[in-house]
PDB file of N, CA and C in Angstrom:
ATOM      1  N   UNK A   1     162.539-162.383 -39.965  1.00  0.00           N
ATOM      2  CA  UNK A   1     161.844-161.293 -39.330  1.00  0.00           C
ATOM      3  C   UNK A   1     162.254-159.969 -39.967  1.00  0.00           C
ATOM      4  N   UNK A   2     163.473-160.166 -40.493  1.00  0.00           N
ATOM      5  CA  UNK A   2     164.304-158.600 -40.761  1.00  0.00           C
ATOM      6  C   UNK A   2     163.286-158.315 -42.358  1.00  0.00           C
ATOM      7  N   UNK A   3     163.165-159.258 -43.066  1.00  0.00           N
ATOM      8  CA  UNK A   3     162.379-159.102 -44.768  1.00  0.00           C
ATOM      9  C   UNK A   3     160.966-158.401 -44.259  1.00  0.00           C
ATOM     10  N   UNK A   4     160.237-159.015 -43.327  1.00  0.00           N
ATOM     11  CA  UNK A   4     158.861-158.951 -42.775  1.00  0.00           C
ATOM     12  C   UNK A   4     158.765-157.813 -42.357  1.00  0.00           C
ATOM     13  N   UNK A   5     159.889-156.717 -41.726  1.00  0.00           N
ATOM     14  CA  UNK A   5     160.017-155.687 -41.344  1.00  0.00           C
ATOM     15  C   UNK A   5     160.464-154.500 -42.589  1.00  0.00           C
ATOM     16  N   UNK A   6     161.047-154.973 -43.242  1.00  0.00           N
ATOM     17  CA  UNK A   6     161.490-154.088 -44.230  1.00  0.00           C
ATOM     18  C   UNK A   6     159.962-153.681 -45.290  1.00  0.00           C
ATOM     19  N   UNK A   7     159.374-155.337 -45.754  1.00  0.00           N
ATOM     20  CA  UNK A   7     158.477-155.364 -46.341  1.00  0.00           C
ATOM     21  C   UNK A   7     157.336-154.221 -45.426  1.00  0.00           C
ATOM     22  N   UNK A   8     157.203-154.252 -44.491  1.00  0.00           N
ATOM     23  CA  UNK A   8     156.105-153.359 -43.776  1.00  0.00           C
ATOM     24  C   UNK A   8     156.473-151.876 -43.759  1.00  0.00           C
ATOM     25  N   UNK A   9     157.651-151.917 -44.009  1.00  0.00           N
ATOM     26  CA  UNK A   9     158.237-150.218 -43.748  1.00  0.00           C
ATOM     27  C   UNK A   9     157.869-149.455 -45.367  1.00  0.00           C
ATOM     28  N   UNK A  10     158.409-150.815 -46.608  1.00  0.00           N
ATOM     29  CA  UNK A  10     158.066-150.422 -47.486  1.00  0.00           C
ATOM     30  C   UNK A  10     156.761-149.743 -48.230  1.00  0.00           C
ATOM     31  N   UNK A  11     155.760-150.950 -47.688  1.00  0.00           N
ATOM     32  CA  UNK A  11     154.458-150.635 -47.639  1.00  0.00           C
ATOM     33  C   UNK A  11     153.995-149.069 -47.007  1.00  0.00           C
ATOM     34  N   UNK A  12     154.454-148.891 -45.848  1.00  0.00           N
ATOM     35  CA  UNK A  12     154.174-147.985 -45.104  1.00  0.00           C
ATOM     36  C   UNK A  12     154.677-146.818 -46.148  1.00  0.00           C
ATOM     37  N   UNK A  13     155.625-146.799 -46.048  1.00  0.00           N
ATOM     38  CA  UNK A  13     155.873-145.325 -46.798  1.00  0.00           C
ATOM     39  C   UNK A  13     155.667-144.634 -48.243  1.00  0.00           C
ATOM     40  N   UNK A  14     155.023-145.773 -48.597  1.00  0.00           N
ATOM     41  CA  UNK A  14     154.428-145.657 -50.386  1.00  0.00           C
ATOM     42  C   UNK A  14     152.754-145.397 -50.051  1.00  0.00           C
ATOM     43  N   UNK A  15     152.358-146.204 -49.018  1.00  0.00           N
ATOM     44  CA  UNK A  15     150.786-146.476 -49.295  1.00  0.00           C
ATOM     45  C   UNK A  15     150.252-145.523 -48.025  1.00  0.00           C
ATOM     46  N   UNK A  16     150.935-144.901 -46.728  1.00  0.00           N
ATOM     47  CA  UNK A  16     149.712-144.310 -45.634  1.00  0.00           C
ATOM     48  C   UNK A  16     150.757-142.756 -45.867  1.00  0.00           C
ATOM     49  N   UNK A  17     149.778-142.204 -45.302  1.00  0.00           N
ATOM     50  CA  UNK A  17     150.111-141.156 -44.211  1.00  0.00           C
ATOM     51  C   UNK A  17     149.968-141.082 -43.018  1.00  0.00           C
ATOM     52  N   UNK A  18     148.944-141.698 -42.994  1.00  0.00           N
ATOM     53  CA  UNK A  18     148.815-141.820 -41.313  1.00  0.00           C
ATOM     54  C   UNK A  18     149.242-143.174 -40.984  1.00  0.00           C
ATOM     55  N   UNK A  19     149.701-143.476 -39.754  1.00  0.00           N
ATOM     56  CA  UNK A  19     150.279-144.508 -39.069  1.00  0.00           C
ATOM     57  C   UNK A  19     149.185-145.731 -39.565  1.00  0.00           C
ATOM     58  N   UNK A  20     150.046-147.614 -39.790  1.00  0.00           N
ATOM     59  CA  UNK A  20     149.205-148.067 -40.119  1.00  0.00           C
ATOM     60  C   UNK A  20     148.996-148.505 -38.861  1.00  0.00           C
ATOM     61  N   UNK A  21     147.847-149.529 -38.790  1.00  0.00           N
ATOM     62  CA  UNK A  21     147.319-150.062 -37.899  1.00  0.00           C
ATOM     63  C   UNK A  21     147.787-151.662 -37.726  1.00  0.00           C
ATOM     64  N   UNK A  22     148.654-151.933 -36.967  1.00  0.00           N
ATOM     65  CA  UNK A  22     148.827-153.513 -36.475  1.00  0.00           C
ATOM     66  C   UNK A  22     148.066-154.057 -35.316  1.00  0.00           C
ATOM     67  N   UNK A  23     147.874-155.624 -35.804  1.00  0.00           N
ATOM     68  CA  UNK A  23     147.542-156.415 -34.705  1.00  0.00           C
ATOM     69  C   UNK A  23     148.620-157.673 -35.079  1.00  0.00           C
ATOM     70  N   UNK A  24     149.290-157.496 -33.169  1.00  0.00           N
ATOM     71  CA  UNK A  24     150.198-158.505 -32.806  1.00  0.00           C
ATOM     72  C   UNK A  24     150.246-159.487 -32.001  1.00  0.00           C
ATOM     73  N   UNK A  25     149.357-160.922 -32.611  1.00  0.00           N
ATOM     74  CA  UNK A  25     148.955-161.533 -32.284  1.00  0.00           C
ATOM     75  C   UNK A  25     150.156-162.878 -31.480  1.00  0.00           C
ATOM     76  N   UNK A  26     149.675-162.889 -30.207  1.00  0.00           N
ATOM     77  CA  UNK A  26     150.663-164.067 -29.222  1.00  0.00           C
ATOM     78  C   UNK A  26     150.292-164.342 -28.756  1.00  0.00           C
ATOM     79  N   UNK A  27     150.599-164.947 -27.610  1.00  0.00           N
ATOM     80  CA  UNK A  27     150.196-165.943 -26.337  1.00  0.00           C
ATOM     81  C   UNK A  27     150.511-167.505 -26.234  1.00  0.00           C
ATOM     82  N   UNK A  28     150.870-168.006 -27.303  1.00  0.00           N
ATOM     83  CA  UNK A  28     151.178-169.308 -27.092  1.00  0.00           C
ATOM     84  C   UNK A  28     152.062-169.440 -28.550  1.00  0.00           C
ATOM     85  N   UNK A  29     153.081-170.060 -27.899  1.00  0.00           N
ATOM     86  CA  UNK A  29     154.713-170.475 -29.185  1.00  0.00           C
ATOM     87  C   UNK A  29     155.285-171.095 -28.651  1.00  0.00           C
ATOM     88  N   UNK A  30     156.023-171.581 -28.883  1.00  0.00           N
ATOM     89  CA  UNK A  30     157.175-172.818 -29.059  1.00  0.00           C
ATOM     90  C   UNK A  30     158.662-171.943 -29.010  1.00  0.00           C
ATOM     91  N   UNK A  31     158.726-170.479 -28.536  1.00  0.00           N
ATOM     92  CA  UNK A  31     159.781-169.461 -28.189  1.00  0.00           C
ATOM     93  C   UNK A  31     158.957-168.751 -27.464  1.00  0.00           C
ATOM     94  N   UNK A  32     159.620-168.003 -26.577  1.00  0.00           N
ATOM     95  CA  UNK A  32     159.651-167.160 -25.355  1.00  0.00           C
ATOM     96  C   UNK A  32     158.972-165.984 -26.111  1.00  0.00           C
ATOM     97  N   UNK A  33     157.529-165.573 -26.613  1.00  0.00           N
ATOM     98  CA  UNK A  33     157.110-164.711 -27.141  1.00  0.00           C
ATOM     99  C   UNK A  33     156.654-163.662 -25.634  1.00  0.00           C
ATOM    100  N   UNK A  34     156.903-163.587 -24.681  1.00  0.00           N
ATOM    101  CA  UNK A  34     156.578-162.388 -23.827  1.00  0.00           C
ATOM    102  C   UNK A  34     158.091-161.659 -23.839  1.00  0.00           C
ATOM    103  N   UNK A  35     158.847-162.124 -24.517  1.00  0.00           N
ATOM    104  CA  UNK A  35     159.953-161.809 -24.572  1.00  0.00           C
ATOM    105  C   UNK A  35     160.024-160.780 -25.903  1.00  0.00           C
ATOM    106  N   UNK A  36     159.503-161.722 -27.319  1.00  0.00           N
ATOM    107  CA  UNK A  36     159.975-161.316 -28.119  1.00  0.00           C
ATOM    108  C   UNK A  36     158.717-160.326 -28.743  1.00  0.00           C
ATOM    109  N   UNK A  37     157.742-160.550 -28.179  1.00  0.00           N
ATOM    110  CA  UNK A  37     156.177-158.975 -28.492  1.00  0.00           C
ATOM    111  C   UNK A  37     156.559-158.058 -27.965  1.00  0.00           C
ATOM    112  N   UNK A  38     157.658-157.844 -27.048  1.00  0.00           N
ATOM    113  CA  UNK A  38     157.743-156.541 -26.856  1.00  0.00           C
ATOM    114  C   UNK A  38     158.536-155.969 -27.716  1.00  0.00           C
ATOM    115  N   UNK A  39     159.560-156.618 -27.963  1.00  0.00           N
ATOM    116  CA  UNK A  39     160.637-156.104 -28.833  1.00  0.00           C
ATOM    117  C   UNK A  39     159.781-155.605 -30.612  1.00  0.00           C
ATOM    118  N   UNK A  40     159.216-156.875 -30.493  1.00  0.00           N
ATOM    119  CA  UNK A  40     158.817-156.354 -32.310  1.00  0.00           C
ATOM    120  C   UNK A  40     157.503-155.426 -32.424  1.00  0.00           C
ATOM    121  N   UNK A  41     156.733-155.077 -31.235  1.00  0.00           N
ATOM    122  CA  UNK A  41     156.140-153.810 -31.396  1.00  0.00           C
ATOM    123  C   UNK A  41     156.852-152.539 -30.852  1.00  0.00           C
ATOM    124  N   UNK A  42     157.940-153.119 -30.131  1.00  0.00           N
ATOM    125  CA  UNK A  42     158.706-150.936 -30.244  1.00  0.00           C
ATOM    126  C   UNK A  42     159.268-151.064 -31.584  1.00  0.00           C
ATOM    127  N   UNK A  43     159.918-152.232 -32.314  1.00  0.00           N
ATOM    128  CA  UNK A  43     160.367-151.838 -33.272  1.00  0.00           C
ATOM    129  C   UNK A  43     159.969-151.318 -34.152  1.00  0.00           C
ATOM    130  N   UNK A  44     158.324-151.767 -34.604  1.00  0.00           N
ATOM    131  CA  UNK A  44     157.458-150.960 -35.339  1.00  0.00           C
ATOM    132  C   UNK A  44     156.979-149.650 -35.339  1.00  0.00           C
ATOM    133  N   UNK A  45     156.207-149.597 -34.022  1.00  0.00           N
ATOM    134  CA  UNK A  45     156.293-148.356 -33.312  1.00  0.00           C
ATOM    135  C   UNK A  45     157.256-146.999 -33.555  1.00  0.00           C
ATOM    136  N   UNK A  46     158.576-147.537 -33.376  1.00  0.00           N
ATOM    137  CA  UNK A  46     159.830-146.635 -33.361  1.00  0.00           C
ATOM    138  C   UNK A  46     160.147-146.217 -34.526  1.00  0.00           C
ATOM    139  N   UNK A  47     159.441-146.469 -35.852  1.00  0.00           N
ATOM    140  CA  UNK A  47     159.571-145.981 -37.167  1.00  0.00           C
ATOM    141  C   UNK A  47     158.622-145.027 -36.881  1.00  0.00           C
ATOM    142  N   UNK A  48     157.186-144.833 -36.149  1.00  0.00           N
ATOM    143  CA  UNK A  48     156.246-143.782 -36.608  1.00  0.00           C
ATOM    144  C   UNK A  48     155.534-144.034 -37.461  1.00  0.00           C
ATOM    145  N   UNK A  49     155.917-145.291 -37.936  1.00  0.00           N
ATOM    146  CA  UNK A  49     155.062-145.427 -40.020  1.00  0.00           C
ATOM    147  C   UNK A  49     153.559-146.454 -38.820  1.00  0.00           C
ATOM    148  N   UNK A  50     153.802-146.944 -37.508  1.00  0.00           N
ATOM    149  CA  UNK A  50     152.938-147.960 -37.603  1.00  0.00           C
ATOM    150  C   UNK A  50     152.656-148.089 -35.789  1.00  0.00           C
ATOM    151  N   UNK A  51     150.926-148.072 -35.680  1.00  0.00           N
ATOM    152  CA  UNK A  51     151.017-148.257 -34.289  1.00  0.00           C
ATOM    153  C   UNK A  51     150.254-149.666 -34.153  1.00  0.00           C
ATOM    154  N   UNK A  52     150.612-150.085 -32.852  1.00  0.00           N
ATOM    155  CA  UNK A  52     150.719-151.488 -33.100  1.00  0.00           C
ATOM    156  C   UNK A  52     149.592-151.979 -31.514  1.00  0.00           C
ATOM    157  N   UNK A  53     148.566-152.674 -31.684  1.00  0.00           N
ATOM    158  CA  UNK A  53     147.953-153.443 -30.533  1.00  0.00           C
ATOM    159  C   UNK A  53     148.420-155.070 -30.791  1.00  0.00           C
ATOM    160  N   UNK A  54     148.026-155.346 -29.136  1.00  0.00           N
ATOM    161  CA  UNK A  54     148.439-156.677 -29.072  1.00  0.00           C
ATOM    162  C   UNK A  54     147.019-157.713 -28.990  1.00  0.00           C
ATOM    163  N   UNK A  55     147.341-158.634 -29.485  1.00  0.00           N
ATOM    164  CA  UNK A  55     145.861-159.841 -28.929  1.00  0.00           C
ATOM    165  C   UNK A  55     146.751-160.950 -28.303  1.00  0.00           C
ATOM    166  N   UNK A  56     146.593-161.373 -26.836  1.00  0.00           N
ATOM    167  CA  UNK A  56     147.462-162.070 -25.891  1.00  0.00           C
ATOM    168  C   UNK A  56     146.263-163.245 -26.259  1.00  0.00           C
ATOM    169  N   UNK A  57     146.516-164.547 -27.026  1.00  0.00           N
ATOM    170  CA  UNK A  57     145.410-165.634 -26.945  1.00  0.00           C
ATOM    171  C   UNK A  57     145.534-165.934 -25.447  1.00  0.00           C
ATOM    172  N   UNK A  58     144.283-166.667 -24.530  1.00  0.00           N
ATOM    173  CA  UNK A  58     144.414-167.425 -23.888  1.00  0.00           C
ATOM    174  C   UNK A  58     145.294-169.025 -23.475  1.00  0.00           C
ATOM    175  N   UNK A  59     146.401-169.236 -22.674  1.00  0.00           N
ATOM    176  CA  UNK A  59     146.697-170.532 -22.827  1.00  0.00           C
ATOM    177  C   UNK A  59     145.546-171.609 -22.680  1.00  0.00           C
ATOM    178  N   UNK A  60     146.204-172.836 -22.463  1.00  0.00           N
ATOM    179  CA  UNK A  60     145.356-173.431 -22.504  1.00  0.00           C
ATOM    180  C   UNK A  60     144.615-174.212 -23.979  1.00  0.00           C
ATOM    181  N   UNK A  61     143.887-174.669 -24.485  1.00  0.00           N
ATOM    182  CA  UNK A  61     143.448-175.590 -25.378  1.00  0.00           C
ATOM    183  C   UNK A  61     141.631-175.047 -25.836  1.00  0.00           C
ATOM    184  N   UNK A  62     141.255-174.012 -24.800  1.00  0.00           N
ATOM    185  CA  UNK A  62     139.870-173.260 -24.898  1.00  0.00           C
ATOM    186  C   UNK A  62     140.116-172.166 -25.293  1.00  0.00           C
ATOM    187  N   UNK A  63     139.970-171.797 -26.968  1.00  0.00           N
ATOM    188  CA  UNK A  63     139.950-169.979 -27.210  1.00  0.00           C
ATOM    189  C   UNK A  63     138.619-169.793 -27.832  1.00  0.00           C
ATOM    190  N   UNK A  64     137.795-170.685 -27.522  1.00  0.00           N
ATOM    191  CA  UNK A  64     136.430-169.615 -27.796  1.00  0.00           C
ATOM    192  C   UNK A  64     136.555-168.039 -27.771  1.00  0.00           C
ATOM    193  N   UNK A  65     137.126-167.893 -26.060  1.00  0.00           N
ATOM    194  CA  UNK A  65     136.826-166.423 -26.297  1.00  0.00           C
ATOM    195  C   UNK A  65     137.803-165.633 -26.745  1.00  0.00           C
ATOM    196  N   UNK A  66     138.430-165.854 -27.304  1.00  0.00           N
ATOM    197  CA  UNK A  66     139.614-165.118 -28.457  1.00  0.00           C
ATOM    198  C   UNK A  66     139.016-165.183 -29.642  1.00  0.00           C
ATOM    199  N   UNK A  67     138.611-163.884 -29.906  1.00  0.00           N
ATOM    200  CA  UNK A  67     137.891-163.263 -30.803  1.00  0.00           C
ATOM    201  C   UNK A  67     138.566-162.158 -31.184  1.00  0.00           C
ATOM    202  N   UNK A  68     139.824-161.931 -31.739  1.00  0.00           N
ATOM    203  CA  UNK A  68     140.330-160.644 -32.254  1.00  0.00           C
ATOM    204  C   UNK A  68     140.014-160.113 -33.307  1.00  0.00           C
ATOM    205  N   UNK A  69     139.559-158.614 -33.389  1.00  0.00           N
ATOM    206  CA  UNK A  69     138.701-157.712 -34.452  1.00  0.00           C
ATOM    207  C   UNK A  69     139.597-157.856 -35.855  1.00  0.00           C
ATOM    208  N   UNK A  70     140.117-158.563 -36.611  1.00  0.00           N
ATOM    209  CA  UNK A  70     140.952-158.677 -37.310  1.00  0.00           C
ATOM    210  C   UNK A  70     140.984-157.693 -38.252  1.00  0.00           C
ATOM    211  N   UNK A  71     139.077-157.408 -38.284  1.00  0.00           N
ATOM    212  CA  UNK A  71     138.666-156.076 -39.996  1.00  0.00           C
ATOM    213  C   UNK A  71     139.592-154.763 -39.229  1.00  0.00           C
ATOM    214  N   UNK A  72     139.987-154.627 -38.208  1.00  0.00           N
ATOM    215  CA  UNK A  72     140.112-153.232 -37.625  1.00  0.00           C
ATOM    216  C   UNK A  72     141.426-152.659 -37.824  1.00  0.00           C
ATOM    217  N   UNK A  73     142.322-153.929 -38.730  1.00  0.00           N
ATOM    218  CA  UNK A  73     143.585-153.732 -38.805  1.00  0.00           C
ATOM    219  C   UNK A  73     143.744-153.530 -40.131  1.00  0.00           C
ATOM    220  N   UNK A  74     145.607-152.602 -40.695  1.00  0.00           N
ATOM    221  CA  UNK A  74     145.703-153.648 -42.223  1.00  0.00           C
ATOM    222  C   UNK A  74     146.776-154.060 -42.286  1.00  0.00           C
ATOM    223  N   UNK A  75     147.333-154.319 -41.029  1.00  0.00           N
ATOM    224  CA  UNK A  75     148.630-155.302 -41.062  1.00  0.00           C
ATOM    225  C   UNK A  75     148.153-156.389 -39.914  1.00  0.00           C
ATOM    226  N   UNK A  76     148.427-157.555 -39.749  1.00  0.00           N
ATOM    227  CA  UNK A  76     148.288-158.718 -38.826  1.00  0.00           C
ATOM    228  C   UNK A  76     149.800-159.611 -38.907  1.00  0.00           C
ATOM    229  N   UNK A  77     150.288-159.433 -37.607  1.00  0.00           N
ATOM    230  CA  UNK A  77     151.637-159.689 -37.351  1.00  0.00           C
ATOM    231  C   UNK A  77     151.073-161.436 -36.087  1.00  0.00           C
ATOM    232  N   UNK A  78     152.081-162.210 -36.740  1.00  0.00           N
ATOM    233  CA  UNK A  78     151.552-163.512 -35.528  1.00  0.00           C
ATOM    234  C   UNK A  78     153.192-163.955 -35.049  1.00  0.00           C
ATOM    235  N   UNK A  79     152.936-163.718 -34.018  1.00  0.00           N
ATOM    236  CA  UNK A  79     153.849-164.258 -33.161  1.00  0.00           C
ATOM    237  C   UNK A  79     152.885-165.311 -32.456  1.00  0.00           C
ATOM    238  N   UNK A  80     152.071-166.247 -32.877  1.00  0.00           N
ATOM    239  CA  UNK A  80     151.514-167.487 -32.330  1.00  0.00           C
ATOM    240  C   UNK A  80     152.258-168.767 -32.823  1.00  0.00           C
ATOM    241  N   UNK A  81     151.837-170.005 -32.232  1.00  0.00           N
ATOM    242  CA  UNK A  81     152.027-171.007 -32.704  1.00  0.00           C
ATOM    243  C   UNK A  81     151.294-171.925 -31.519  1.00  0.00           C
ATOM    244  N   UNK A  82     150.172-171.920 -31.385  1.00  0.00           N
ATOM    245  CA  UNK A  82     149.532-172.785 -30.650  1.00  0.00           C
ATOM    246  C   UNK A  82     148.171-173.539 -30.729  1.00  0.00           C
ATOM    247  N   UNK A  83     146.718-173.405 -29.807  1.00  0.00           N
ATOM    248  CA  UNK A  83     146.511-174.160 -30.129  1.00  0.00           C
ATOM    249  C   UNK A  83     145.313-173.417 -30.863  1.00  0.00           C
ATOM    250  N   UNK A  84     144.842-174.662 -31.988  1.00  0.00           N
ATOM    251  CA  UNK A  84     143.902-173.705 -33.203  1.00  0.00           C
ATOM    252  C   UNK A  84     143.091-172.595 -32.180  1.00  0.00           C
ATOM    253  N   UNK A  85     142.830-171.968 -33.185  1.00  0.00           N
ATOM    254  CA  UNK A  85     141.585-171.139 -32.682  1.00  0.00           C
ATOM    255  C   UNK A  85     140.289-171.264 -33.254  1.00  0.00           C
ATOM    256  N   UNK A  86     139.230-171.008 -32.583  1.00  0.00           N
ATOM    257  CA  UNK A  86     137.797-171.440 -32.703  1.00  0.00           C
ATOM    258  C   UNK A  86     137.262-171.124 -34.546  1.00  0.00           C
ATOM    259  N   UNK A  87     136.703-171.791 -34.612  1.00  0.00           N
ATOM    260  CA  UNK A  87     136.210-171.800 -36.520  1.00  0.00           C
ATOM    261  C   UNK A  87     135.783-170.229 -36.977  1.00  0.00           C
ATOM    262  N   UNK A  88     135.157-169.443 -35.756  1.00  0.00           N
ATOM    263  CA  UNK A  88     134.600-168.239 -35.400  1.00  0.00           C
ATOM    264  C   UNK A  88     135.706-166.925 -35.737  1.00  0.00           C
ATOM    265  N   UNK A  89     137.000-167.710 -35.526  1.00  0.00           N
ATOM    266  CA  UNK A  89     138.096-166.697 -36.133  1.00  0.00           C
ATOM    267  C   UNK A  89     138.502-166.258 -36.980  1.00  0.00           C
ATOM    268  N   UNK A  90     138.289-167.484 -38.169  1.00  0.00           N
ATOM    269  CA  UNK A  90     138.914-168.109 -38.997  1.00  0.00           C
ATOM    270  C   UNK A  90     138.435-166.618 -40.405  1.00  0.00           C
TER     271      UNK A  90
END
């Protein structure tokens, strides 16, 4: 996590001026991610280089309607590990 963070800070401070845009994608893992999305968007956040939204998938085995705007970002952070998501995502 610590490379993934450095790598984003790096990016950040060569390539924007303005804050980049994250999407921090969770809702279903195999670790306590309501635990750990909060932590890794203040951490981002708390540089200033990067503001950060969340996409909470639905549990469950139905994400049709998990449809996250993915073009709207230019970083995509996954704290997922569950179940696929619809072909529509992809």
């Amino acid at each position: 996590m610590r490379s993934l963070l450095l790598t984003l800070l790096a990016f950040a401070t060569t390539a924007y001026a303005a804050p980049i845009k994250v999407l921090l994608v969770d809702g279903q893992n195999n670790h306590d991610w309501k635990a750990t999305s909060p932590v890794l968007k203040q951490i981002l956040e708390e540089t200033k280089l990067f503001t950060v939204d969340v996409a909470t998938a639905p549990g469950g085995s139905d994400l049709t309607s998990f449809m996250p705007d993915f073009a709207s970002y230019q970083v995509v952070v996954s704290n997922y590990n569950g179940a696929p998501w619809s072909p529509e995502v992809h």
